[in-house]
N, C-alpha and C. Protein backbone atom coordinates (compact mmCIF):
# COMPACT_ATOMS: atom_id res chain seq x y z
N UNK A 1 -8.64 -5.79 -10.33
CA UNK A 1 -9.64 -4.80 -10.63
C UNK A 1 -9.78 -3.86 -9.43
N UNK A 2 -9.78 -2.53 -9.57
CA UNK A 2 -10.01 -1.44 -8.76
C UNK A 2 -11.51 -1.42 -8.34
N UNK A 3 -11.66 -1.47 -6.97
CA UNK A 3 -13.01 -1.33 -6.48
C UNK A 3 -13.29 0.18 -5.83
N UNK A 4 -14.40 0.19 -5.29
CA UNK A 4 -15.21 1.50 -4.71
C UNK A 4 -13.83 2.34 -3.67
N UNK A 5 -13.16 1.40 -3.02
CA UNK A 5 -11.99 1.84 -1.89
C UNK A 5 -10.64 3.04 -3.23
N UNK A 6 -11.10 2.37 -4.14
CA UNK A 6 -9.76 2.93 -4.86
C UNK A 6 -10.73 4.30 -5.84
N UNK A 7 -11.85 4.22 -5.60
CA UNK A 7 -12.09 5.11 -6.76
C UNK A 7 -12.55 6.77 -5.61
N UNK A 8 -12.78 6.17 -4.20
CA UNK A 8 -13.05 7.39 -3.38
C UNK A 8 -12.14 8.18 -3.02
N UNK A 9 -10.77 7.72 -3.25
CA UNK A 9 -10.30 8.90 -3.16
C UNK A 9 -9.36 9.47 -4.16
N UNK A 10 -9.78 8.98 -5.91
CA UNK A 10 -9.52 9.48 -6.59
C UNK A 10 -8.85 10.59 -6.94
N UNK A 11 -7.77 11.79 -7.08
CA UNK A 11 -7.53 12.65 -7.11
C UNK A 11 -7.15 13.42 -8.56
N UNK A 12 -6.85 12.40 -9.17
CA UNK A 12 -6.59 12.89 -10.85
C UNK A 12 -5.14 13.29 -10.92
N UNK A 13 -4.35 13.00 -9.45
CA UNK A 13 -2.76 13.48 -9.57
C UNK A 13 -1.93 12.11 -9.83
N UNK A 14 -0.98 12.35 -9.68
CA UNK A 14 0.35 11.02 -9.32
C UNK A 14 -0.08 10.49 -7.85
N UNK A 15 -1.13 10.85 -7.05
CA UNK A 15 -1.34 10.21 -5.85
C UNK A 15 -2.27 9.00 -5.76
N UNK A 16 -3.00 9.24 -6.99
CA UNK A 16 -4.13 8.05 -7.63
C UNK A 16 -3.29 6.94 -7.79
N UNK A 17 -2.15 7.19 -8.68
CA UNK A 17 -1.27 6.23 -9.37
C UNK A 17 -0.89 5.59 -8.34
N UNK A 18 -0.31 6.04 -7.73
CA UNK A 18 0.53 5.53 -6.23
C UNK A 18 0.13 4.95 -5.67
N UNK A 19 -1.48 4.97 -5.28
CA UNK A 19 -2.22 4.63 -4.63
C UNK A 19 -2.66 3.22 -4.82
N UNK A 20 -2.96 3.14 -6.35
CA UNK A 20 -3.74 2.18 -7.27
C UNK A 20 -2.39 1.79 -7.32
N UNK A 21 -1.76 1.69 -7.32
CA UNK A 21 -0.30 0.49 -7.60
C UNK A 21 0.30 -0.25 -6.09
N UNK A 22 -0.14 0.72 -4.71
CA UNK A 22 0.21 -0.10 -3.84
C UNK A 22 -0.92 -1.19 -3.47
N UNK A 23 -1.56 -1.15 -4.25
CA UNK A 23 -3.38 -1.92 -3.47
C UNK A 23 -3.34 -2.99 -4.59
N UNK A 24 -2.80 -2.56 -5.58
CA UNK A 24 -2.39 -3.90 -6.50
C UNK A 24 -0.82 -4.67 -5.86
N UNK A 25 -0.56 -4.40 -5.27
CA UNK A 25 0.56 -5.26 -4.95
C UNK A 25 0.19 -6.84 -4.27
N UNK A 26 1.02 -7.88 -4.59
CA UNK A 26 0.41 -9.79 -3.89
C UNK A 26 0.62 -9.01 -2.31
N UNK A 27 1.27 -8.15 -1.79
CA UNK A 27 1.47 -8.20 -0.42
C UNK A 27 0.24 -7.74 0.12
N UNK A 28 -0.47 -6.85 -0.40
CA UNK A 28 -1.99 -6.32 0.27
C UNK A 28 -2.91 -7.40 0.26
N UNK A 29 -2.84 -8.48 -1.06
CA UNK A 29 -3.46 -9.61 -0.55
C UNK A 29 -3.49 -10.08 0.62
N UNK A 30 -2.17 -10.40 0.61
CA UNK A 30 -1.41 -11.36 1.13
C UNK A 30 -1.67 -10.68 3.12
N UNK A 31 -2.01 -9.42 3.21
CA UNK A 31 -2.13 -8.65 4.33
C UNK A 31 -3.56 -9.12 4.34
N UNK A 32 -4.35 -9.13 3.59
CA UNK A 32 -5.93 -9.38 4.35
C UNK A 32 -6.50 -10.93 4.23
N UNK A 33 -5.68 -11.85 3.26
CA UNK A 33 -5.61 -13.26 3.72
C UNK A 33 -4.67 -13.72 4.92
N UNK A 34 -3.74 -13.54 5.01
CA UNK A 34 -2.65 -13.68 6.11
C UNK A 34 -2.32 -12.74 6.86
N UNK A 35 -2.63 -12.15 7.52
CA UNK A 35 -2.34 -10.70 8.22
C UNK A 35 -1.23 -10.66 9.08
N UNK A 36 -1.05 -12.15 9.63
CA UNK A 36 0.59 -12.59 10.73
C UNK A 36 1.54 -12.79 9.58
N UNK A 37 1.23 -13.35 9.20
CA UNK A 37 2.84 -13.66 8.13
C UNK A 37 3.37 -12.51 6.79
N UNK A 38 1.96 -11.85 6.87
CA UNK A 38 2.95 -10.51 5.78
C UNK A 38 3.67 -9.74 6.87
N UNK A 39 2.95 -9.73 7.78
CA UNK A 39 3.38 -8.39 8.96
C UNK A 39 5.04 -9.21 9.31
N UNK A 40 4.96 -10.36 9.43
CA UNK A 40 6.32 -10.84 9.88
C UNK A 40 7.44 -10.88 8.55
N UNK A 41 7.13 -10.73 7.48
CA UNK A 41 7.78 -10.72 6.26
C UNK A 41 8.32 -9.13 6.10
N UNK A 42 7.40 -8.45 6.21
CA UNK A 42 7.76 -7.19 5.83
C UNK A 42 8.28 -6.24 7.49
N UNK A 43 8.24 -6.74 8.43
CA UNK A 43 9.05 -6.38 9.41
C UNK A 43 8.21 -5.19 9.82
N UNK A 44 8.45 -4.98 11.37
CA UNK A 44 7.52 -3.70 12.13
C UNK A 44 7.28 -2.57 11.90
N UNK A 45 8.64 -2.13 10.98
CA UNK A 45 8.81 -0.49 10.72
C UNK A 45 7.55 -0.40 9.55
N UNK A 46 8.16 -1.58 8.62
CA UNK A 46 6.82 -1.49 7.15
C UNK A 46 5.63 -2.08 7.09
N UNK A 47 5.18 -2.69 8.19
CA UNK A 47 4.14 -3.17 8.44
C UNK A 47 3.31 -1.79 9.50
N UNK A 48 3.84 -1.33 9.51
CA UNK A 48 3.41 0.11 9.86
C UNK A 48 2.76 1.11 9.83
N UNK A 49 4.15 1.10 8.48
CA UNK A 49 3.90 2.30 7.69
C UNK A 49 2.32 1.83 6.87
N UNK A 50 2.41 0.25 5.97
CA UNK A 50 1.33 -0.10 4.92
C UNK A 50 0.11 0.19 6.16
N UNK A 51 0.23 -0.21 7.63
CA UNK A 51 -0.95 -0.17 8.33
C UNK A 51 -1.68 0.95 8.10
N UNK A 52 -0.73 2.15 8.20
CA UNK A 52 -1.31 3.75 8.37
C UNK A 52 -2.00 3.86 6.86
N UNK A 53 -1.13 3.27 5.68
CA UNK A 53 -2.06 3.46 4.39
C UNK A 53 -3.36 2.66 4.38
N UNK A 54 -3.27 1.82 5.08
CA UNK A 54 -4.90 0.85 4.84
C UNK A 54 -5.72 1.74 5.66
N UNK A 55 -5.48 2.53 6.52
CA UNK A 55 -6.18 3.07 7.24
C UNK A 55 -6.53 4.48 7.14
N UNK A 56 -5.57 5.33 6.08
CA UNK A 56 -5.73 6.76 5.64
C UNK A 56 -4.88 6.42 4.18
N UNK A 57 -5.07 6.40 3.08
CA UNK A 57 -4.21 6.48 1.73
C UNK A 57 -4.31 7.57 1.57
N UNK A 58 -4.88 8.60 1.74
CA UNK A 58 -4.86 10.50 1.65
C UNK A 58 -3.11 10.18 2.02
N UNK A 59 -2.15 10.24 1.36
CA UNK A 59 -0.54 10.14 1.96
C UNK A 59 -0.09 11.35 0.40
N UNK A 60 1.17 12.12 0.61
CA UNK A 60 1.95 12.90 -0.14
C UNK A 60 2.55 12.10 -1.04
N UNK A 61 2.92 12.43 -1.72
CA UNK A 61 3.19 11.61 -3.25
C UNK A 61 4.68 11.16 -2.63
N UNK A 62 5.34 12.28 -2.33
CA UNK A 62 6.88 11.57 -1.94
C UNK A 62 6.36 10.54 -0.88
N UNK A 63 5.41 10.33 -0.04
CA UNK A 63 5.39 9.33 0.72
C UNK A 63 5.07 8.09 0.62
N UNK A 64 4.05 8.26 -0.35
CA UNK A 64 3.10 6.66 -1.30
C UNK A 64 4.63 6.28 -2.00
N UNK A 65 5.33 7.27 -2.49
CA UNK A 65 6.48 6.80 -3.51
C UNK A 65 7.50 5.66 -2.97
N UNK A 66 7.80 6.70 -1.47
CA UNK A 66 8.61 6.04 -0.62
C UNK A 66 8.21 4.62 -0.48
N UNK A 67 7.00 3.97 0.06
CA UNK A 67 5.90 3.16 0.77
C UNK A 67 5.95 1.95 -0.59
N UNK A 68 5.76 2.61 -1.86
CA UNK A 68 5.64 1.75 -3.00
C UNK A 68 7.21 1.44 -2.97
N UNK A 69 7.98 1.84 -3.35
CA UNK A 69 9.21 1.15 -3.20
C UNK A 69 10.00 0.36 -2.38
N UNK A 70 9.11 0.36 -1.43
CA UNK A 70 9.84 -0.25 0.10
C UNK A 70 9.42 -1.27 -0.40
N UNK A 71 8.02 -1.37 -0.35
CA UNK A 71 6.92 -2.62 -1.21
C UNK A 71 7.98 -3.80 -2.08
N UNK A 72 7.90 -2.93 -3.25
CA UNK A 72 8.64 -3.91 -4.11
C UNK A 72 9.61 -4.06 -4.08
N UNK A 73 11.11 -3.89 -3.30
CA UNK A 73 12.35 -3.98 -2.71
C UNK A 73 12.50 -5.27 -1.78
N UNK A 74 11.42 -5.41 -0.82
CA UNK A 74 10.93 -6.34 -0.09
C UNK A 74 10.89 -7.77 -0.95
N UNK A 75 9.55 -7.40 -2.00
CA UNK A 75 9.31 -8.70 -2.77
C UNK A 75 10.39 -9.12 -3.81
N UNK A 76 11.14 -8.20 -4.32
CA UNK A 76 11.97 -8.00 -5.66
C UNK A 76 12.71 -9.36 -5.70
């Protein structure tokens, strides 16, 4: 379920989507129950990059795109 974090920065584009699909991913769990062992799973470069989205998701659509696919490539 989408909470208050996902509805503030709403945009009504493909950046919502993007957005709301990386925050549903087990790894964002998995980042605020375990915060050492996703970061060591998903390696420095992409533990990074997801850091900068937990911390600003305002990101360009080619970039959430990029970020979501790294995502599920990882887990796949």
């Amino acid at each position: 379920m989408l909470g208050p974090a996902d509805i503030a920065d709403w945009d009504a584009d493909e950046t919502d989507r993007l957005r709301a699909e990386i925050r549903l991913l087990p790894i964002m769990r998995r980042i605020s129950d375990e915060p050492h062992a996703a970061r060591e799973a998903l390696g420095p470069a992409l533990a990074a990059r997801l850091d900068g989205f937990r911390r600003d998701a305002r990101r360009p659509a080619h970039e959430l795109s990029r970020l979501l696919e790294d995502l599920r490539r990882i887990h796949a």
